[in-house]
Every structure is written in C-alpha cells, then in structure tokens.
PDB file of N, CA and C in Angstrom:
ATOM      1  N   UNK A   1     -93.025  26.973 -73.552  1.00  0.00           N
ATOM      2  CA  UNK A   1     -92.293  26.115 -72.652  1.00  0.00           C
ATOM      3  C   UNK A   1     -90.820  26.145 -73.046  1.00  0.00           C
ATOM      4  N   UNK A   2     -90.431  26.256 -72.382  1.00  0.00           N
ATOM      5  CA  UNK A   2     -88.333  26.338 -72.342  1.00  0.00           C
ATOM      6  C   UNK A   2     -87.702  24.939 -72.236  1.00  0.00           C
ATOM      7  N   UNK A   3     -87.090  24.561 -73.193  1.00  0.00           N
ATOM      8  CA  UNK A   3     -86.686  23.106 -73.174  1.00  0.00           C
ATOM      9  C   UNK A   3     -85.191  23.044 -72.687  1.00  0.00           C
ATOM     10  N   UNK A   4     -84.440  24.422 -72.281  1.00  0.00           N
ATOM     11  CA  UNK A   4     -83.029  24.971 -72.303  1.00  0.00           C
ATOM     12  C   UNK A   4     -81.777  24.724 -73.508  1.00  0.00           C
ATOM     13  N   UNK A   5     -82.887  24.466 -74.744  1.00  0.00           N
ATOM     14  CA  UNK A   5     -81.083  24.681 -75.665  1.00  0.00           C
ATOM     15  C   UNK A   5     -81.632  26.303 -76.847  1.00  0.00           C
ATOM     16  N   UNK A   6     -82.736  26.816 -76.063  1.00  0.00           N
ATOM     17  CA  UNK A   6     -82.794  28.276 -76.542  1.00  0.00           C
ATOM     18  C   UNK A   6     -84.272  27.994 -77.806  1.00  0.00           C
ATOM     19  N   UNK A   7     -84.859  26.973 -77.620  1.00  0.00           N
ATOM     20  CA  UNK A   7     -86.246  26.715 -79.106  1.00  0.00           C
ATOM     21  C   UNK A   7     -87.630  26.914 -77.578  1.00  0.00           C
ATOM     22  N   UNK A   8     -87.907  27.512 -77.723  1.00  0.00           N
ATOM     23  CA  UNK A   8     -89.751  27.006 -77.261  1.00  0.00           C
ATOM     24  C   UNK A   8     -90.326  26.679 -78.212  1.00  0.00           C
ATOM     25  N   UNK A   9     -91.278  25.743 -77.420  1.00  0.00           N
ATOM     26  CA  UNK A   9     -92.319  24.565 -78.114  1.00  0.00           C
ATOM     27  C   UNK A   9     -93.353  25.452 -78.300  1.00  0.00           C
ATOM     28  N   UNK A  10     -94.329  24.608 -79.180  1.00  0.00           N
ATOM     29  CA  UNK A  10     -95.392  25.832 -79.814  1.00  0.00           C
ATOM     30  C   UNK A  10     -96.246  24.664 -79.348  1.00  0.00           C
ATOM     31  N   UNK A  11     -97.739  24.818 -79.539  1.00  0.00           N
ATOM     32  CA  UNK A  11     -98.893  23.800 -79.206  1.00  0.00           C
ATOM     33  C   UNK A  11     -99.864  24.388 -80.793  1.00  0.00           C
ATOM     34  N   UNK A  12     -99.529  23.004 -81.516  1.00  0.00           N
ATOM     35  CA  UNK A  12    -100.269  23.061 -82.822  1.00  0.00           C
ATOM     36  C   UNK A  12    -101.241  22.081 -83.410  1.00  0.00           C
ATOM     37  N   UNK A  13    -101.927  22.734 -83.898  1.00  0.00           N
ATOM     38  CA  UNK A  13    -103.105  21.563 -83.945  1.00  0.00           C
ATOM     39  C   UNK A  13    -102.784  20.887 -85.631  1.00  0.00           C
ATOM     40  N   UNK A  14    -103.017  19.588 -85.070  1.00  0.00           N
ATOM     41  CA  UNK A  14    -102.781  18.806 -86.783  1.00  0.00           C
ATOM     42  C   UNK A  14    -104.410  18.182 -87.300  1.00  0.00           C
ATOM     43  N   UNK A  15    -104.575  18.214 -88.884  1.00  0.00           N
ATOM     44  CA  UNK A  15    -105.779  17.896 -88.129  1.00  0.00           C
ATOM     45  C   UNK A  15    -105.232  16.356 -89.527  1.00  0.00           C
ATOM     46  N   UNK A  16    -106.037  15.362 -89.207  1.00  0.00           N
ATOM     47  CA  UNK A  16    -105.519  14.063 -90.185  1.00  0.00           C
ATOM     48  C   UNK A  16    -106.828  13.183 -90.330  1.00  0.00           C
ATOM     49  N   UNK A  17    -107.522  13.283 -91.698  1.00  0.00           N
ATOM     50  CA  UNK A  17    -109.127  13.095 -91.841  1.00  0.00           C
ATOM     51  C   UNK A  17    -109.826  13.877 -90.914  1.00  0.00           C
ATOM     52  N   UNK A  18    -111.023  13.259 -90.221  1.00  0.00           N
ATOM     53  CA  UNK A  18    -111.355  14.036 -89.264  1.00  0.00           C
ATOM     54  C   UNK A  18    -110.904  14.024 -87.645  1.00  0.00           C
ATOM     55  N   UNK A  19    -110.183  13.781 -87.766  1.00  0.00           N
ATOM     56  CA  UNK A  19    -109.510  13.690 -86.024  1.00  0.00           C
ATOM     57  C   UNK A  19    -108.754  15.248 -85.968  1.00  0.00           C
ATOM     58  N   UNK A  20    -107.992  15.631 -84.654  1.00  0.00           N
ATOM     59  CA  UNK A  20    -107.569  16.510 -84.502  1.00  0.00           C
ATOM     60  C   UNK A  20    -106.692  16.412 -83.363  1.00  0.00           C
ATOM     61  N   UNK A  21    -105.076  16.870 -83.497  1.00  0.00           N
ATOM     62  CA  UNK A  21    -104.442  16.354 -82.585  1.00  0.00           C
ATOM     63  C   UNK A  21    -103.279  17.239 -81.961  1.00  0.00           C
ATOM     64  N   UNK A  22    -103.744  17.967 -80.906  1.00  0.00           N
ATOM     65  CA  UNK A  22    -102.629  18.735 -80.278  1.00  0.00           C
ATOM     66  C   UNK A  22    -101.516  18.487 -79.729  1.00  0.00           C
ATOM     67  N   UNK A  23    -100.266  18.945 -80.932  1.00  0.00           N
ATOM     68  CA  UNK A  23     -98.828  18.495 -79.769  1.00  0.00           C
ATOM     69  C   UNK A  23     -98.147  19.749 -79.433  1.00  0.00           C
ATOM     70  N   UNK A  24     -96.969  19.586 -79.763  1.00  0.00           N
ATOM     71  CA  UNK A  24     -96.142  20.940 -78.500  1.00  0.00           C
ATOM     72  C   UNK A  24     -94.997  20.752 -79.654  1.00  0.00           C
ATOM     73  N   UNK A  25     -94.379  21.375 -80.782  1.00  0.00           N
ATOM     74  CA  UNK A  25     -93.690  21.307 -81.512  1.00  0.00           C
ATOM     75  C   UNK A  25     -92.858  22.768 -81.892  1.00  0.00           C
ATOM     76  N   UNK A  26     -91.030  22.197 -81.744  1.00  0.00           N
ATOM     77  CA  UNK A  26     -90.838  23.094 -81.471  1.00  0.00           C
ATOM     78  C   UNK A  26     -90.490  24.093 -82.632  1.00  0.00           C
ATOM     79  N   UNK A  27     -89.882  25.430 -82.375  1.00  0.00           N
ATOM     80  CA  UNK A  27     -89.889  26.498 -83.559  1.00  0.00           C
ATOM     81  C   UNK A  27     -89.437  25.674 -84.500  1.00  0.00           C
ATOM     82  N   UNK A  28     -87.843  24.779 -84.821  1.00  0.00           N
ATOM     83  CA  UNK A  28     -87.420  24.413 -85.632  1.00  0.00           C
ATOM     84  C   UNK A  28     -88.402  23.270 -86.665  1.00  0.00           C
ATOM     85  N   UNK A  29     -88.833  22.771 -85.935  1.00  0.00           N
ATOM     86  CA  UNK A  29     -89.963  21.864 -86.901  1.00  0.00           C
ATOM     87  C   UNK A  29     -91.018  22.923 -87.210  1.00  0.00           C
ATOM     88  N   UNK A  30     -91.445  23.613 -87.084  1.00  0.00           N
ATOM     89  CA  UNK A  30     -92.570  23.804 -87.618  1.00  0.00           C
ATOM     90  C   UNK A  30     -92.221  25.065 -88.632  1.00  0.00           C
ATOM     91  N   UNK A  31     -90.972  25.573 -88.300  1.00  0.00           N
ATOM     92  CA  UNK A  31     -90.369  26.399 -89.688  1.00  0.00           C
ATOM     93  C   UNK A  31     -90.058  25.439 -90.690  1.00  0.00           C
ATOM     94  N   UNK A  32     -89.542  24.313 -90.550  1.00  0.00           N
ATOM     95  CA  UNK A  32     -89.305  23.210 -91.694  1.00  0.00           C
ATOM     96  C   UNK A  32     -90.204  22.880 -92.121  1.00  0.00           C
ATOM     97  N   UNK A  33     -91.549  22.687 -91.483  1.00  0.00           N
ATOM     98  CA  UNK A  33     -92.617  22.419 -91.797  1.00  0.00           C
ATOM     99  C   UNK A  33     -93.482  23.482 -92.972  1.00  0.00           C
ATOM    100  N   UNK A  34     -93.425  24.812 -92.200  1.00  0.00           N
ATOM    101  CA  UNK A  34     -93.882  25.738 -93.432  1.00  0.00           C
ATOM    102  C   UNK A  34     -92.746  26.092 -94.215  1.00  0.00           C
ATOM    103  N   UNK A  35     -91.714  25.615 -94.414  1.00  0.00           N
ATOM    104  CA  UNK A  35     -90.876  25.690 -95.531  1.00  0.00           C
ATOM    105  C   UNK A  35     -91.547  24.690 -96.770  1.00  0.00           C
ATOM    106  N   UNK A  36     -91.479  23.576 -96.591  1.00  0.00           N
ATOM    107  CA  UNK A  36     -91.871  22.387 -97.273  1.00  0.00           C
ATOM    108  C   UNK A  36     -93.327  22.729 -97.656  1.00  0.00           C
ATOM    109  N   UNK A  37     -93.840  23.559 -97.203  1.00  0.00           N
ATOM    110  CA  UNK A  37     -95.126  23.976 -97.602  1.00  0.00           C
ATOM    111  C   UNK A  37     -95.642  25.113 -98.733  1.00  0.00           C
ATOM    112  N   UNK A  38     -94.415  25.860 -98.191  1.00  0.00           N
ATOM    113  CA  UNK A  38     -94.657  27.290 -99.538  1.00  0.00           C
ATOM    114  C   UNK A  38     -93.833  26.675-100.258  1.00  0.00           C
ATOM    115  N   UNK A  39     -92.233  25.618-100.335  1.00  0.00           N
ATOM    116  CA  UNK A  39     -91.554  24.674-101.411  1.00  0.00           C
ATOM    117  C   UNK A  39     -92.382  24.408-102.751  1.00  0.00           C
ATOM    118  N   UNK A  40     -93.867  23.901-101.862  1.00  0.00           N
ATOM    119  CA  UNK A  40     -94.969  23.134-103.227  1.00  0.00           C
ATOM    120  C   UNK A  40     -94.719  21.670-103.444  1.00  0.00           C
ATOM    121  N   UNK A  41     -93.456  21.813-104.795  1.00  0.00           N
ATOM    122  CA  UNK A  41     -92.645  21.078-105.611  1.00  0.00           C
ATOM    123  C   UNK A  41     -91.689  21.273-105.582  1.00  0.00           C
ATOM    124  N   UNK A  42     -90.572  20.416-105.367  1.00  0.00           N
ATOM    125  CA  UNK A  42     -89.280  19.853-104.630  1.00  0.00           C
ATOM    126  C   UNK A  42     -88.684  19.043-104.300  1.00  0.00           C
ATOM    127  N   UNK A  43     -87.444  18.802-104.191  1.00  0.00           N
ATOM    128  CA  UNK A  43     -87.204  17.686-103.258  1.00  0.00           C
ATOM    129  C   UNK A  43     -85.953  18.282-102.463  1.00  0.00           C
ATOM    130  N   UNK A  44     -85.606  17.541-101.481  1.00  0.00           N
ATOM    131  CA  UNK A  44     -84.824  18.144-100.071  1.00  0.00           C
ATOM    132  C   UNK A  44     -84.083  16.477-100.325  1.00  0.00           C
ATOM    133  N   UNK A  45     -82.497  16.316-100.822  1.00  0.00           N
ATOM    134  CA  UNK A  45     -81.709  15.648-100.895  1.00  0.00           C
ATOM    135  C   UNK A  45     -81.271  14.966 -99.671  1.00  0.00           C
ATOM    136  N   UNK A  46     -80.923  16.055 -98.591  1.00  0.00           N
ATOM    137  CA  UNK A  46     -80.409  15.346 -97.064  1.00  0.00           C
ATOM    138  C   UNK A  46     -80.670  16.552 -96.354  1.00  0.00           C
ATOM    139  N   UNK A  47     -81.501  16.001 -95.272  1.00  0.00           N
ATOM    140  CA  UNK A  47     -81.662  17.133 -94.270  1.00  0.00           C
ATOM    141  C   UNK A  47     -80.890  16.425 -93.122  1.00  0.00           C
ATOM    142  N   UNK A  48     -80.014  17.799 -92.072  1.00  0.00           N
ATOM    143  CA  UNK A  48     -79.163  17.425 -91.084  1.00  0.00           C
ATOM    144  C   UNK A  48     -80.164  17.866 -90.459  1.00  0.00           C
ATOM    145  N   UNK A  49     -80.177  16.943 -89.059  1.00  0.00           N
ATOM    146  CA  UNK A  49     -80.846  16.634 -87.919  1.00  0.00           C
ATOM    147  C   UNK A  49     -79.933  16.846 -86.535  1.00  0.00           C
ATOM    148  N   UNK A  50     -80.182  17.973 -85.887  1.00  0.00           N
ATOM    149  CA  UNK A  50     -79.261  17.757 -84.034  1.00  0.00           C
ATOM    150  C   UNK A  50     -80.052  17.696 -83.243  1.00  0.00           C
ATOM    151  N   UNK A  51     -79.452  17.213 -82.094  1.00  0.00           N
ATOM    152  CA  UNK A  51     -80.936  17.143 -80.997  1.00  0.00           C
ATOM    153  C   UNK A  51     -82.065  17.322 -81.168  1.00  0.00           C
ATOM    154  N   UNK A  52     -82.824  16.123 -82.577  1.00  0.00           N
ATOM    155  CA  UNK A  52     -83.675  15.900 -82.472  1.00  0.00           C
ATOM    156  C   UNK A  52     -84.544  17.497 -83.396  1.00  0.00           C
ATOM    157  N   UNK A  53     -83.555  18.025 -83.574  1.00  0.00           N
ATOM    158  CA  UNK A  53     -84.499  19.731 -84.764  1.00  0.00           C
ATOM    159  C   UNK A  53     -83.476  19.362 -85.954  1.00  0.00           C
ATOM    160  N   UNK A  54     -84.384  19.686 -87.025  1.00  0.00           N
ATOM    161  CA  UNK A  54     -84.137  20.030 -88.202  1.00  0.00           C
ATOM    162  C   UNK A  54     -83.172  21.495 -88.274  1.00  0.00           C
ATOM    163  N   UNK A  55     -81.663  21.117 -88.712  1.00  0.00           N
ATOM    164  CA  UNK A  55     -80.923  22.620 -88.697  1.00  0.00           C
ATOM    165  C   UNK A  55     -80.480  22.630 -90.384  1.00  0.00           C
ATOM    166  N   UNK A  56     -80.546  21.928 -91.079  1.00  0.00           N
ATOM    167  CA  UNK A  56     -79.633  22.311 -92.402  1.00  0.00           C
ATOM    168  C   UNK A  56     -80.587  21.618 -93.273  1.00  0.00           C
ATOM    169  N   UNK A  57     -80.968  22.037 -94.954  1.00  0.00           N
ATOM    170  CA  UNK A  57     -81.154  21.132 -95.428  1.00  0.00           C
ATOM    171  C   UNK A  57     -79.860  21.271 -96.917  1.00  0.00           C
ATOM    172  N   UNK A  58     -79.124  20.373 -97.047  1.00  0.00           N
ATOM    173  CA  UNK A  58     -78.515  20.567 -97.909  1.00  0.00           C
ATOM    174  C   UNK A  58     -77.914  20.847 -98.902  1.00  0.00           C
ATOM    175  N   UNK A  59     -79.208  20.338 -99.625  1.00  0.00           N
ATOM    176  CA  UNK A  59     -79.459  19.915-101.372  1.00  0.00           C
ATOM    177  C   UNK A  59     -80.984  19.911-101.436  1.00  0.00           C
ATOM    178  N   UNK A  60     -81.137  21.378-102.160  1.00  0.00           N
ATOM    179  CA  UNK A  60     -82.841  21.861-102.456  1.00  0.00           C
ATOM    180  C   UNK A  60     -82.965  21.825-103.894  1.00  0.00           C
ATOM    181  N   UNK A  61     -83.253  20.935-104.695  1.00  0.00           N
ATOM    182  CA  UNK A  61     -84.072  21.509-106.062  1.00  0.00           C
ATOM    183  C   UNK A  61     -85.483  21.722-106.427  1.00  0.00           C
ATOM    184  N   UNK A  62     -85.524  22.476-107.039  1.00  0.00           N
ATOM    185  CA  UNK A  62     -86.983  23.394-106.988  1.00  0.00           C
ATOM    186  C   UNK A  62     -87.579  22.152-108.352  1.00  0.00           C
ATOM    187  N   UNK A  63     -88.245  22.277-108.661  1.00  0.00           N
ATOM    188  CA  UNK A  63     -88.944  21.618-109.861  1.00  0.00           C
ATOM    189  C   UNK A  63     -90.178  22.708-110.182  1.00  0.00           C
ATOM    190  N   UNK A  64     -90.190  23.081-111.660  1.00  0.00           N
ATOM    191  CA  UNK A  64     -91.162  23.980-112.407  1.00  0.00           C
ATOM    192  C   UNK A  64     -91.693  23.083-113.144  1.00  0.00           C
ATOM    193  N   UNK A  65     -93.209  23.002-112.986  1.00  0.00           N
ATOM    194  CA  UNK A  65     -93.973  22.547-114.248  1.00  0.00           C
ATOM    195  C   UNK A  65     -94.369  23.551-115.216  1.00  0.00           C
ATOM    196  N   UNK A  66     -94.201  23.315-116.706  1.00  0.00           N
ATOM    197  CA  UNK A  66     -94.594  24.081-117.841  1.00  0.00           C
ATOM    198  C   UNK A  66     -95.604  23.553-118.467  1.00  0.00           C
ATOM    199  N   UNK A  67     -97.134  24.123-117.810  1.00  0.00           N
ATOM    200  CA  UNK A  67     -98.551  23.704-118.908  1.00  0.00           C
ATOM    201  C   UNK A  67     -99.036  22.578-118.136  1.00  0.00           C
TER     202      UNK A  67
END
C-alpha cells in the first residue's frame, strides 16, 4: 500500500502470548524493529522520530557480557 511520502506498509503478524495480530507496518518500523533485534544488548539513547517513522537513532552503545 502507498502512503505517498515513498515507505509501503508491510502486513505483519505479531504474535503476544497466544493471540495473534495483523497490522500494516511500515518499512521504517519494522527495519528498527529488526535492528533492535539482532542489537540483543544495548541501549538506543534518543531515537528521532518524523512523520510518525523512526529515521535516526543517535546514541547506540553496544554492551558485551564476559562469562
């Protein structure tokens, strides 16, 4: 679906206990989304937000556990 600022929406299934819930989410969230996912361990200081998508995240530190 074409929202006109150039992102199509994706249709992804979430699933939360046992329910399951299809929305329409667009490229930019759901690349932030599997970012924060292969991340692990991290933290994301300030993420900039425009119309409503995730475009910048600022300040990334990684965190390593040893043992």
């Amino acid at each position: 679906m074409k929202n006109g600022n150039g992102f199509e929406n994706r249709n992804v299934v979430l699933v939360s206990g046992n329910s399951l819930a299809d929305i329409s989410l667009p490229p930019a969230w759901y690349a932030f989304i599997r970012y924060c996912a292969e991340l692990q361990h991290g933290e994301i200081e300030r993420l900039k937000i425009q119309d409503g998508l995730p475009v910048l995240a600022e300040v990334i530190t990684k965190k390593v556990k040893f043992g």
